[in-house]
C-alpha atoms as a PDB file:
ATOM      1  CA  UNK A   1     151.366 -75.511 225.693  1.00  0.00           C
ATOM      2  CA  UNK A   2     149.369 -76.167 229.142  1.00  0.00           C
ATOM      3  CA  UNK A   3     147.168 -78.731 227.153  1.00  0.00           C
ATOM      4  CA  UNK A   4     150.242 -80.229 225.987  1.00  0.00           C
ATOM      5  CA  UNK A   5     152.065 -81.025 229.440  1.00  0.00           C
ATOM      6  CA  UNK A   6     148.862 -81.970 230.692  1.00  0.00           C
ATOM      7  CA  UNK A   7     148.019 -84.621 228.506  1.00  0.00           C
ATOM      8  CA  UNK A   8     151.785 -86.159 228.324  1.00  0.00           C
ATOM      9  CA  UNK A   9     153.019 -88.527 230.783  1.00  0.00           C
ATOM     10  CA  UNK A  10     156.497 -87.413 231.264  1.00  0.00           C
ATOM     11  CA  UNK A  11     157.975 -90.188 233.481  1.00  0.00           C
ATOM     12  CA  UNK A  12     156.999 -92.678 230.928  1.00  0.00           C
ATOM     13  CA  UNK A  13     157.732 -90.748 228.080  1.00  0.00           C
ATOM     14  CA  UNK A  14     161.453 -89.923 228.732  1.00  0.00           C
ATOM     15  CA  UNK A  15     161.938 -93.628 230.072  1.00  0.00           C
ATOM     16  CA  UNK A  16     161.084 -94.871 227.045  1.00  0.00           C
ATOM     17  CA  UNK A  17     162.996 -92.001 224.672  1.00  0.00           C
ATOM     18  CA  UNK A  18     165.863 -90.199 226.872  1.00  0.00           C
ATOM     19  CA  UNK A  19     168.575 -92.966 226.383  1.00  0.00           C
ATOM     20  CA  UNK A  20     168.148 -92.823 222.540  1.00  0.00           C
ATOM     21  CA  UNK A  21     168.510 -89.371 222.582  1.00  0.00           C
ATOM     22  CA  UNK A  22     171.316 -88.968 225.253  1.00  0.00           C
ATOM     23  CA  UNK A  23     173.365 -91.934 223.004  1.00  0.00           C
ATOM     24  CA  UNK A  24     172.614 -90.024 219.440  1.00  0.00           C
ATOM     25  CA  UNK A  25     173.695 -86.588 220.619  1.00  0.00           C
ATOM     26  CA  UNK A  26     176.770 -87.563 221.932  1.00  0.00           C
ATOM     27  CA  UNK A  27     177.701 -89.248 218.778  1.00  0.00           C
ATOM     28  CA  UNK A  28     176.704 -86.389 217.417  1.00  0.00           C
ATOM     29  CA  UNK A  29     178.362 -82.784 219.036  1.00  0.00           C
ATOM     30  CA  UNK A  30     180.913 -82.363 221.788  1.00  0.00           C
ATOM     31  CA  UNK A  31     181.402 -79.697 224.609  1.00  0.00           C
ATOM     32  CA  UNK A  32     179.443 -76.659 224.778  1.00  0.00           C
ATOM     33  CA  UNK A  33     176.976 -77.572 221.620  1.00  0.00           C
ATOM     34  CA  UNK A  34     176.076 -80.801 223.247  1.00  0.00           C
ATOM     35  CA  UNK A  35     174.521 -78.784 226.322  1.00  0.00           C
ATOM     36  CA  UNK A  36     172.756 -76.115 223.697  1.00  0.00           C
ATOM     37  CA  UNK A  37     171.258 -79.243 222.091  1.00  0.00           C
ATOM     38  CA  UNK A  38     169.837 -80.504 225.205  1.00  0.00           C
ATOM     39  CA  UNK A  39     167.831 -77.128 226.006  1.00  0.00           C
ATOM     40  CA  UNK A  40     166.648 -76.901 222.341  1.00  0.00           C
ATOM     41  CA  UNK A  41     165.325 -80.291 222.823  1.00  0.00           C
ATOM     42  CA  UNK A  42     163.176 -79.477 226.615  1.00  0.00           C
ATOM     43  CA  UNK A  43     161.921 -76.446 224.247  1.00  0.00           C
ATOM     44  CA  UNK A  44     160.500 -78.833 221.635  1.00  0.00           C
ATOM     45  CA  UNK A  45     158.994 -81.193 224.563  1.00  0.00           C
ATOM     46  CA  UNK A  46     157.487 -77.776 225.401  1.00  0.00           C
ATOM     47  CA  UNK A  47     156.656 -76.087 222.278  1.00  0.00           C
ATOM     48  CA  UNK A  48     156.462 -78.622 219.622  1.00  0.00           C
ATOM     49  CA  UNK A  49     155.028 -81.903 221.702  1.00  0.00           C
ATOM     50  CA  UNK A  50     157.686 -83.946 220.005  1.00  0.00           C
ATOM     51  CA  UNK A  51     159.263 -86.772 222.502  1.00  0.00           C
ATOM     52  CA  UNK A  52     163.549 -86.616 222.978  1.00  0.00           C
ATOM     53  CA  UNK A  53     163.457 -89.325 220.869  1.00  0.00           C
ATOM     54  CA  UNK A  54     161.964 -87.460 218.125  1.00  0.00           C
ATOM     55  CA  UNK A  55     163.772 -84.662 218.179  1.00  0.00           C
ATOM     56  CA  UNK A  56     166.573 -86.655 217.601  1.00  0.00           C
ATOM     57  CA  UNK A  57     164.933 -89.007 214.914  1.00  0.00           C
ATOM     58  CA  UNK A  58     163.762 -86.059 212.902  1.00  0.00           C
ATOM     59  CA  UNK A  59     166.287 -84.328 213.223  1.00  0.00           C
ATOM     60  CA  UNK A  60     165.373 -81.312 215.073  1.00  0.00           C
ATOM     61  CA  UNK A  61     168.699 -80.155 216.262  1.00  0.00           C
ATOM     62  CA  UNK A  62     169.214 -78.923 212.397  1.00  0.00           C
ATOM     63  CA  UNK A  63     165.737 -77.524 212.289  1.00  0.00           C
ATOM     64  CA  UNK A  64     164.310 -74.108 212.554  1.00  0.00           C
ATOM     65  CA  UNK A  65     161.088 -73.651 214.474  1.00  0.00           C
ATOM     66  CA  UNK A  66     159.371 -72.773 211.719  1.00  0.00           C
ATOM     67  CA  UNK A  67     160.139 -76.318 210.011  1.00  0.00           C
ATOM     68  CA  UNK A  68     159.445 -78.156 213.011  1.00  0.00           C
ATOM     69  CA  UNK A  69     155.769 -76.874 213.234  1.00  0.00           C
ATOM     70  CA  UNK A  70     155.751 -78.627 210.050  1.00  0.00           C
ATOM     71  CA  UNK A  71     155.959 -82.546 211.890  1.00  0.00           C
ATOM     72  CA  UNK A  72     152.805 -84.127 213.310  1.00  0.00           C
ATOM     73  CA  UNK A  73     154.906 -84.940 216.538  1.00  0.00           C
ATOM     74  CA  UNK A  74     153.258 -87.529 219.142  1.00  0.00           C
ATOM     75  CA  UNK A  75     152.048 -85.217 221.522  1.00  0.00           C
ATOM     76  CA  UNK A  76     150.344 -83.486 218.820  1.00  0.00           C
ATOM     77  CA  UNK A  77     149.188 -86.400 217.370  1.00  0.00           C
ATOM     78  CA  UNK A  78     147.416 -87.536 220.824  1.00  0.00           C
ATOM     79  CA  UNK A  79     145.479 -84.146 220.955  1.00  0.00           C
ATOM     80  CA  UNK A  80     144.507 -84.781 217.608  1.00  0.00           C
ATOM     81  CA  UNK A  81     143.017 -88.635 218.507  1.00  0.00           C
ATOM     82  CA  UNK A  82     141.243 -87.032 221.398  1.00  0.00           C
ATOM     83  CA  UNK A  83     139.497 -84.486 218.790  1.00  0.00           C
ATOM     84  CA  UNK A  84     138.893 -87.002 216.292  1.00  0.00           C
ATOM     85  CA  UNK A  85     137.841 -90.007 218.179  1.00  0.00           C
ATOM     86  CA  UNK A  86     135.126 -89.312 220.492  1.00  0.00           C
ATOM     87  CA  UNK A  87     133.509 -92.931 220.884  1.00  0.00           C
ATOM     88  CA  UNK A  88     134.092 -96.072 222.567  1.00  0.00           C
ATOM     89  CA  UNK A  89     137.675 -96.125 221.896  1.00  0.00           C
ATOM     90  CA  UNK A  90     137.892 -99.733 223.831  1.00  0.00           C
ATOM     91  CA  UNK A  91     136.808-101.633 220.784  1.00  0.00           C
ATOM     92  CA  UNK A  92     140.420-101.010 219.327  1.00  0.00           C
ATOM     93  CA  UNK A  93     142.401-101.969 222.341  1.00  0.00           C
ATOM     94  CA  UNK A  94     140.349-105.319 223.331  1.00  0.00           C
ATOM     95  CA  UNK A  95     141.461-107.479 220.819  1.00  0.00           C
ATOM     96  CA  UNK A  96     137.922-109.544 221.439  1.00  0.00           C
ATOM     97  CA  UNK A  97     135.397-106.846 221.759  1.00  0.00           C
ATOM     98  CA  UNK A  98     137.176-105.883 218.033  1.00  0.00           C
ATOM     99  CA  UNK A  99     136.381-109.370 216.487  1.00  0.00           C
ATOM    100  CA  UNK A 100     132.856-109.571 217.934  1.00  0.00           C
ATOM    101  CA  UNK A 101     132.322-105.978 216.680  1.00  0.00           C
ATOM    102  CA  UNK A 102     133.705-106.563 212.903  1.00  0.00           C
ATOM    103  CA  UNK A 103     133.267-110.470 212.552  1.00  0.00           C
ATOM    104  CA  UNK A 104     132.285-109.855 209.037  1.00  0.00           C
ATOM    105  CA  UNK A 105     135.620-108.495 207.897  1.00  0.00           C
ATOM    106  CA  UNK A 106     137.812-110.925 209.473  1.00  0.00           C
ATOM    107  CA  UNK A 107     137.378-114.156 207.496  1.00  0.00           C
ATOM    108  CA  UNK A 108     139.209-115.814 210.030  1.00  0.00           C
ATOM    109  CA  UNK A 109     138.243-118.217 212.677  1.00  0.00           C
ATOM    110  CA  UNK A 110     138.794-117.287 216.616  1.00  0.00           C
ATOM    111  CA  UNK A 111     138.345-118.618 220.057  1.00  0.00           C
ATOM    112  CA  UNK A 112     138.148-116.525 223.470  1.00  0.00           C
ATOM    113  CA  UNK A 113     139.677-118.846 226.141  1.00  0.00           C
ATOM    114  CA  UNK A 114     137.967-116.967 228.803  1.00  0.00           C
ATOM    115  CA  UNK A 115     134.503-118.485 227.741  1.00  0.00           C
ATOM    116  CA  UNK A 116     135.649-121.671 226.203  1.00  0.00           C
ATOM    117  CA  UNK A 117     135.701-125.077 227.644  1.00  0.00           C
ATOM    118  CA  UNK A 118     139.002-126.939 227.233  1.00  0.00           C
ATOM    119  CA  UNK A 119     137.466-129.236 224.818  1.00  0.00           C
ATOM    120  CA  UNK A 120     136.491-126.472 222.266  1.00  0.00           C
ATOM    121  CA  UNK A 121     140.099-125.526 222.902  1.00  0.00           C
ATOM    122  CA  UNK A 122     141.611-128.577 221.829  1.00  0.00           C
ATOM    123  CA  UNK A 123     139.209-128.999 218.895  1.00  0.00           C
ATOM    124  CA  UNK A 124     139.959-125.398 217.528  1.00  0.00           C
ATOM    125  CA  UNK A 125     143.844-126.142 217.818  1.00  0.00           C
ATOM    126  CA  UNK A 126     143.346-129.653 216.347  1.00  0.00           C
ATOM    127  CA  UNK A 127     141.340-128.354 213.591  1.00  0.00           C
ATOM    128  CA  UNK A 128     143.963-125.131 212.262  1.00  0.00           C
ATOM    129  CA  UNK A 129     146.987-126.488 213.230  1.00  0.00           C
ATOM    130  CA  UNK A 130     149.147-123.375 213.864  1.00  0.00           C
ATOM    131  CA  UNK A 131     147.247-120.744 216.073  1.00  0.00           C
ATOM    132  CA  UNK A 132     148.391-117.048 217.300  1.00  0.00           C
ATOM    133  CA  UNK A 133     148.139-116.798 221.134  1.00  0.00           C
ATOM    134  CA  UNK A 134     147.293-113.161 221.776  1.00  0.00           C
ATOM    135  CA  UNK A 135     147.296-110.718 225.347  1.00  0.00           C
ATOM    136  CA  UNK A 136     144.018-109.336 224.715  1.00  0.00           C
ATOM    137  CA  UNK A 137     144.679-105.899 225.306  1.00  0.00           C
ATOM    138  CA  UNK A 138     148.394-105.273 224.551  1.00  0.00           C
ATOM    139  CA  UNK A 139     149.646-103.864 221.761  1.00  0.00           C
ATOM    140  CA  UNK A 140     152.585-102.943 219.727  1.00  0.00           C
ATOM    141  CA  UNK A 141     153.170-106.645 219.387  1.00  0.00           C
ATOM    142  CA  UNK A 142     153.604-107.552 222.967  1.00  0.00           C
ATOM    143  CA  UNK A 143     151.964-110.803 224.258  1.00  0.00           C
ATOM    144  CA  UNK A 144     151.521-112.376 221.264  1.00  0.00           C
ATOM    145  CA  UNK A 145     152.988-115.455 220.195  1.00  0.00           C
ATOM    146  CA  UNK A 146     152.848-118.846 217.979  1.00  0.00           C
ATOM    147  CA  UNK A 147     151.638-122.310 218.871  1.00  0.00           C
ATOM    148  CA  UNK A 148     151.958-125.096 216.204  1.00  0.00           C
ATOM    149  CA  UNK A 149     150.424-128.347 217.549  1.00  0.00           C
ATOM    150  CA  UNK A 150     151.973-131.382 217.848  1.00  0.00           C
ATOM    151  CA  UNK A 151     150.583-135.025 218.096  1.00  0.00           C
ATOM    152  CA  UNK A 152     150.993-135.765 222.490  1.00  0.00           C
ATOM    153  CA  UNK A 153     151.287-132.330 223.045  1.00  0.00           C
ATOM    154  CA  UNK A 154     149.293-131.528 226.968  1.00  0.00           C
ATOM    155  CA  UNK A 155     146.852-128.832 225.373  1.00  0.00           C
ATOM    156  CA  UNK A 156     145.150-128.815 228.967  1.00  0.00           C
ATOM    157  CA  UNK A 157     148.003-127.122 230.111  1.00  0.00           C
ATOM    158  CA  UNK A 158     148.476-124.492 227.614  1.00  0.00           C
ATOM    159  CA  UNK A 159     144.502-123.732 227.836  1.00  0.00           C
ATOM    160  CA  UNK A 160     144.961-123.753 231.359  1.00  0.00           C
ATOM    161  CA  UNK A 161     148.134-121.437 230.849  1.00  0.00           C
ATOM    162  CA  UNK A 162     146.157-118.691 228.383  1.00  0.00           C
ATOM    163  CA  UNK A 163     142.549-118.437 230.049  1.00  0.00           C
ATOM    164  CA  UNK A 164     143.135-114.402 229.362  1.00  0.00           C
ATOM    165  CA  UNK A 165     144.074-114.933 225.529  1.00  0.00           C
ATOM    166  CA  UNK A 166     142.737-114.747 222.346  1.00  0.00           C
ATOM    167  CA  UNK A 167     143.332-117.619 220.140  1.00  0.00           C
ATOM    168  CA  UNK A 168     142.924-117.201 216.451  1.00  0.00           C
ATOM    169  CA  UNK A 169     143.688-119.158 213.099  1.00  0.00           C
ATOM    170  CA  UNK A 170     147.072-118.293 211.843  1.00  0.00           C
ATOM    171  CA  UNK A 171     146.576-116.558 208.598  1.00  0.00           C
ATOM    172  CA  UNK A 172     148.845-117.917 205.640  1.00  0.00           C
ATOM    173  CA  UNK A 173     149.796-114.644 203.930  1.00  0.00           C
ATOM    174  CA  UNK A 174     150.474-113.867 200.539  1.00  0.00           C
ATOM    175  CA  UNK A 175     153.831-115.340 199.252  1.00  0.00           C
ATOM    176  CA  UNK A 176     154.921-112.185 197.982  1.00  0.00           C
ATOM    177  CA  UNK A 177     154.672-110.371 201.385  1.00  0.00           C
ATOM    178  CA  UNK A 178     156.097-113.454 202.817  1.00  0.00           C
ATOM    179  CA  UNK A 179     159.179-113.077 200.985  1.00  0.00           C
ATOM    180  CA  UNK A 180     160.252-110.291 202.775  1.00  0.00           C
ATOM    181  CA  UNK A 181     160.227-111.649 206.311  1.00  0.00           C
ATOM    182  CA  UNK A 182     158.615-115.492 206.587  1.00  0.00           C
ATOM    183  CA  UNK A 183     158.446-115.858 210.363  1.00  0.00           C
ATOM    184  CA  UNK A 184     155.988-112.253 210.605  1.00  0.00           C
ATOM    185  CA  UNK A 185     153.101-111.339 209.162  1.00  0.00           C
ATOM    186  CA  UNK A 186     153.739-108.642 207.131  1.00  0.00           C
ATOM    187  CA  UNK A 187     151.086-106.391 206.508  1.00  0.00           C
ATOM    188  CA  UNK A 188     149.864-102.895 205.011  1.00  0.00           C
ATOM    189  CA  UNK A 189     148.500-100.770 207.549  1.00  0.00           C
ATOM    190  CA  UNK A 190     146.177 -98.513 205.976  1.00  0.00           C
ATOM    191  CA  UNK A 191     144.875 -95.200 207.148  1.00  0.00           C
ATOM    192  CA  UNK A 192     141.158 -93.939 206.905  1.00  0.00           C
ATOM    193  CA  UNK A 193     139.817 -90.811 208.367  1.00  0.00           C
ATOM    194  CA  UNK A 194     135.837 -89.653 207.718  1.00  0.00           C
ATOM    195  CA  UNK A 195     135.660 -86.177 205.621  1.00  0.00           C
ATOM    196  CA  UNK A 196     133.375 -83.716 206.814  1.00  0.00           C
ATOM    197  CA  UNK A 197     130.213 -85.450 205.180  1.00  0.00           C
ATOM    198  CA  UNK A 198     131.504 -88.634 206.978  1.00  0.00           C
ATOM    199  CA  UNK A 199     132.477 -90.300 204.206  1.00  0.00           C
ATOM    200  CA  UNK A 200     136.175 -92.405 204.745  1.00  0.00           C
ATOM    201  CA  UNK A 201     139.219 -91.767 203.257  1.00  0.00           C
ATOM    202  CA  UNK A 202     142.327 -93.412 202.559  1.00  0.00           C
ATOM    203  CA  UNK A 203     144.838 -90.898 203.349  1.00  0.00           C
ATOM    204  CA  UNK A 204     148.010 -92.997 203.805  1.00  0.00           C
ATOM    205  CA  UNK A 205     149.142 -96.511 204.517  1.00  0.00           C
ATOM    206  CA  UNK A 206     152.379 -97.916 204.840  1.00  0.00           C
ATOM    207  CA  UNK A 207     153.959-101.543 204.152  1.00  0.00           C
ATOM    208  CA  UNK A 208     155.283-102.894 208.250  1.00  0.00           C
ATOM    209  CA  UNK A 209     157.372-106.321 207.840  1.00  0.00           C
ATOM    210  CA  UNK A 210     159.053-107.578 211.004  1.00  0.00           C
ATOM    211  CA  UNK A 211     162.854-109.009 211.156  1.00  0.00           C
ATOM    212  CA  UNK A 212     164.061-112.277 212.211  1.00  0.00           C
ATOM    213  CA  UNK A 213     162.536-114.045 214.231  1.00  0.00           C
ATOM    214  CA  UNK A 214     159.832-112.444 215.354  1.00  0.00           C
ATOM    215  CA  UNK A 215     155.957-113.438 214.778  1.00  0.00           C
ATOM    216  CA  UNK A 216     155.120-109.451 214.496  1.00  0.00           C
ATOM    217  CA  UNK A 217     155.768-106.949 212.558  1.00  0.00           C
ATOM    218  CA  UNK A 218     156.250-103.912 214.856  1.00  0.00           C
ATOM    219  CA  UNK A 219     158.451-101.234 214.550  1.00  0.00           C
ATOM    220  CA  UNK A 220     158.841-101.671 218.482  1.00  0.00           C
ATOM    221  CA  UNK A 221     159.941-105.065 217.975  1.00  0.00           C
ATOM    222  CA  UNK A 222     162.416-104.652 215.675  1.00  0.00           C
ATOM    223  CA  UNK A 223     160.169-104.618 212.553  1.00  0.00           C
ATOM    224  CA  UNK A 224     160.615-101.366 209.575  1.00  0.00           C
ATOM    225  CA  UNK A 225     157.821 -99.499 207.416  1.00  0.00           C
ATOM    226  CA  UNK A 226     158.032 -98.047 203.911  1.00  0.00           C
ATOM    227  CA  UNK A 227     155.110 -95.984 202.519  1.00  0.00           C
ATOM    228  CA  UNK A 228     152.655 -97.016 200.397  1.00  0.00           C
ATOM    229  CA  UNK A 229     150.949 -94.816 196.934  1.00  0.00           C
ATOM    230  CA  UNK A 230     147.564 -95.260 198.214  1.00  0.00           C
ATOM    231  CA  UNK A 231     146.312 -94.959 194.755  1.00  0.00           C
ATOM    232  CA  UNK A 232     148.613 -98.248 193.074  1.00  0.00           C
ATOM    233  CA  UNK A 233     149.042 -99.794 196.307  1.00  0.00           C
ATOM    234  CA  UNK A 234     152.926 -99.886 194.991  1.00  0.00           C
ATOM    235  CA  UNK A 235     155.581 -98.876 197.530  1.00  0.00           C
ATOM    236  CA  UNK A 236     157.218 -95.848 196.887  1.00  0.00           C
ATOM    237  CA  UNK A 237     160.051 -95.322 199.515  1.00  0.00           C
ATOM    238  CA  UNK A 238     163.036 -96.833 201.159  1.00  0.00           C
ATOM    239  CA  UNK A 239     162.016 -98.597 204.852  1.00  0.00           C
ATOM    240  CA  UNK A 240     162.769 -97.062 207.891  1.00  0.00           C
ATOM    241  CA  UNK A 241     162.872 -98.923 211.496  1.00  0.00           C
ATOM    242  CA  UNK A 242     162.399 -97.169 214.937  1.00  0.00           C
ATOM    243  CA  UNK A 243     166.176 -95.866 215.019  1.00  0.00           C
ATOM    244  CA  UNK A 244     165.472 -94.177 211.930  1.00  0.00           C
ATOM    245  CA  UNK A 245     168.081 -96.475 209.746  1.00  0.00           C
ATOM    246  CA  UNK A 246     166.761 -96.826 206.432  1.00  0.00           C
ATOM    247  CA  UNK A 247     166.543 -99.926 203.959  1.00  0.00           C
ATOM    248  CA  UNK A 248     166.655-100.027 200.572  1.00  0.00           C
ATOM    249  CA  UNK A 249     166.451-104.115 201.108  1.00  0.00           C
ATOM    250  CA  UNK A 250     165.531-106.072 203.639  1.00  0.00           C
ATOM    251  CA  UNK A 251     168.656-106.965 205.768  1.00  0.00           C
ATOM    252  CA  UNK A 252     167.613-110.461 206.502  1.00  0.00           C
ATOM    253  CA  UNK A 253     165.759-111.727 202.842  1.00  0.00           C
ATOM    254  CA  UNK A 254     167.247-108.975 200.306  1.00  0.00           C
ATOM    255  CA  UNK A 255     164.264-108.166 199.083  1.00  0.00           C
ATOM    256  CA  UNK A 256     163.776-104.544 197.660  1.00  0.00           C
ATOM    257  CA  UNK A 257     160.829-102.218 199.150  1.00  0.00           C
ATOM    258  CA  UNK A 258     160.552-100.027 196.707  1.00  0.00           C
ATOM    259  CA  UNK A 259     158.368-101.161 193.817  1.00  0.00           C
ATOM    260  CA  UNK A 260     156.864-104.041 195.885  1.00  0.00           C
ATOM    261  CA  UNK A 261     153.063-103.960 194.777  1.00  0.00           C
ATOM    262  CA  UNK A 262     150.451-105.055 197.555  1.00  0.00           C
ATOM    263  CA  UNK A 263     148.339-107.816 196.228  1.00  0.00           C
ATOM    264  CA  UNK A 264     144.456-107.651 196.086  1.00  0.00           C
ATOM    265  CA  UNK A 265     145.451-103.675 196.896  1.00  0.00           C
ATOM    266  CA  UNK A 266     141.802-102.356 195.790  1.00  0.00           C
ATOM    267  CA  UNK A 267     140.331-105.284 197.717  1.00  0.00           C
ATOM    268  CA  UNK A 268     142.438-104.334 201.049  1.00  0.00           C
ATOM    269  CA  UNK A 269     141.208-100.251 200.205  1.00  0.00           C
ATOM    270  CA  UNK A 270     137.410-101.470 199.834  1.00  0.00           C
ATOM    271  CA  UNK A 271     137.578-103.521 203.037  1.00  0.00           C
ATOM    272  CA  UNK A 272     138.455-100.534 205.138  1.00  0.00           C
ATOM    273  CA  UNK A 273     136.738 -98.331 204.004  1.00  0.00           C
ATOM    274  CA  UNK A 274     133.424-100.352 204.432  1.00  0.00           C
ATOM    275  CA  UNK A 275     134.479-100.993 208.239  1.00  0.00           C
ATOM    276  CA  UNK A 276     135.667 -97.547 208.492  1.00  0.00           C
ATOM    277  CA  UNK A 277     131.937 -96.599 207.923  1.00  0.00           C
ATOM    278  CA  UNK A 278     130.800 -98.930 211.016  1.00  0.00           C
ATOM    279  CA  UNK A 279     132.239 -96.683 213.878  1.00  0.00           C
ATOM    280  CA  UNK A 280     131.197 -93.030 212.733  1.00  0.00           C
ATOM    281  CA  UNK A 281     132.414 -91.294 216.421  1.00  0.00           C
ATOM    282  CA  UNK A 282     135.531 -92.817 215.329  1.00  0.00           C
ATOM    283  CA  UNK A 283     136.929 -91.019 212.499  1.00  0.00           C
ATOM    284  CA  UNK A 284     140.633 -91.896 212.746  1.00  0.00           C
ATOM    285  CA  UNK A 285     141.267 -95.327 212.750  1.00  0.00           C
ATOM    286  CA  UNK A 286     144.577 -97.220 211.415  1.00  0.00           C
ATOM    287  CA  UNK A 287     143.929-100.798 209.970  1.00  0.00           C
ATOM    288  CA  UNK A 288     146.375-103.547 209.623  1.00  0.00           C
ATOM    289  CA  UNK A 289     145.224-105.861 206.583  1.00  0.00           C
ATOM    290  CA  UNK A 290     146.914-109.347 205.973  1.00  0.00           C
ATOM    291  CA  UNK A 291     146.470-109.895 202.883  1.00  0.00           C
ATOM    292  CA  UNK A 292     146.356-113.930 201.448  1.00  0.00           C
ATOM    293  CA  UNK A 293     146.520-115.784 198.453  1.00  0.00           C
ATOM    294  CA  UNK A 294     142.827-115.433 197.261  1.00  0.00           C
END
């Protein structure tokens, strides 16, 4: 329990998770069972490393202990990274140092701004067209964003304007993925983890399509997930977003999640796990595949 209020940064942690838990409670119980809620939740911070939002998400005000021990809650799930990833964990989180590192599985083409001259700039935006602008170490879908060129447009200034960023061809995905949510990216995120002989494994993956408007497809953002039979690559649940409301259809398209096969699915699964093998010290990793026509 000492390990666990170490590692977790409790400011940020109930700023970003009180409110939905405060708001679903009170829908929830009245008087003297709203207050008993609140001190079974501090005793799942405490005991079970779940956030407040969790314990409302999963339910843990109609849970015993013994189920709760059940739930890979997040800080559990950060001791566990810390165990199972013992290298340089900044190749993930610099969205750069991750191209240069697995340039042979990205079959896409990609610019850093901070090293390029405005004229290779203007020729790589000239040349794709429609390029993704992206923060180079943010994540969860912040900072990135779409640029679509058009003829008089001052490309100066927007080079000038994203000297941090990493610019990279926007990918044309699959048009059954695209179905679901055209203006994101929707991809499966597939899970590999290296087995005691250090061989990788697909353990999990799950199909993440965004809503509206937006270019990403983050939960954060507004996107949902539905899991994925790692075995047919066919999804076999309802979607879920970050409030835990779940989909049988998509609310924007209508298209159904269950059933959905991924295309080029044993493609996607051999791609992974070939990377996978390229980082050894890093035996967790989560990959996010978009997946194209060919």
């Amino acid at each position: 329990m000492k390990d666990i209020l170490r590692e977790a940064t409790i400011r940020g942690l109930f700023a970003s998770s009180f409110g939905f838990f405060r708001d679903t409670m009170r829908r929830r119980y009245r008087g003297w069972t709203r207050f008993w809620v609140w001190v079974s939740m501090f005793w799942c911070v405490l005991i079970h490393g779940s956030s407040p939002a969790e314990y409302a998400r999963l339910n843990f005000d109609k849970k015993s202990d013994r189920e709760r021990r059940r739930y890979f809650t997040m800080f559990r799930f950060e001791r566990f990274i810390k165990k199972a990833n013992t290298g340089d964990k900044t190749i993930f989180i610099n969205k750069i140092r991750f191209n240069e590192r697995f340039a042979p599985y990205l079959n896409r083409d990609w610019l850093d701004l901070s090293r390029a001259t405005e004229e290779e700039f203007s020729d790589f935006v000239r040349r794709h067209g429609s390029v993704m602008l992206k923060a180079t170490e943010l994540s969860c879908g912040k900072g990135i964003s779409r640029y679509t060129y058009q003829e008089g447009d001052d490309l100066g200034a927007i080079y000038r304007a994203n000297r941090d960023t990493l610019a990279e061809e926007f990918v044309v995905q699959h048009p059954d993925l695209a179905a679901f949510n055209p203006s994101s990216t929707n991809v499966p995120r597939l899970n590999t983890m290296l087995d005691k002989n250090g061989e990788p494994q697909l353990f999990s993956a799950f199909f993440r399509t965004g809503s509206g408007d937006t270019v990403v497809d983050n939960m954060g953002a507004g996107g949902m997930a539905a899991h994925i039979d790692v075995e047919t690559g066919i999804v076999d649940t309802l979607a879920i977003d970050e409030d835990a409301n779940e989909y049988l259809v998509h609310p924007l398209s209508g298209q159904v999640f269950p059933g959905l096969q991924i295309p080029h699915w044993e493609e996607a699964k051999a791609a992974v796990l070939a990377a996978a093998r390229e980082v050894p010290d890093m035996r967790y990793i989560g990959w996010d595949v978009a997946v194209t026509e060919t």
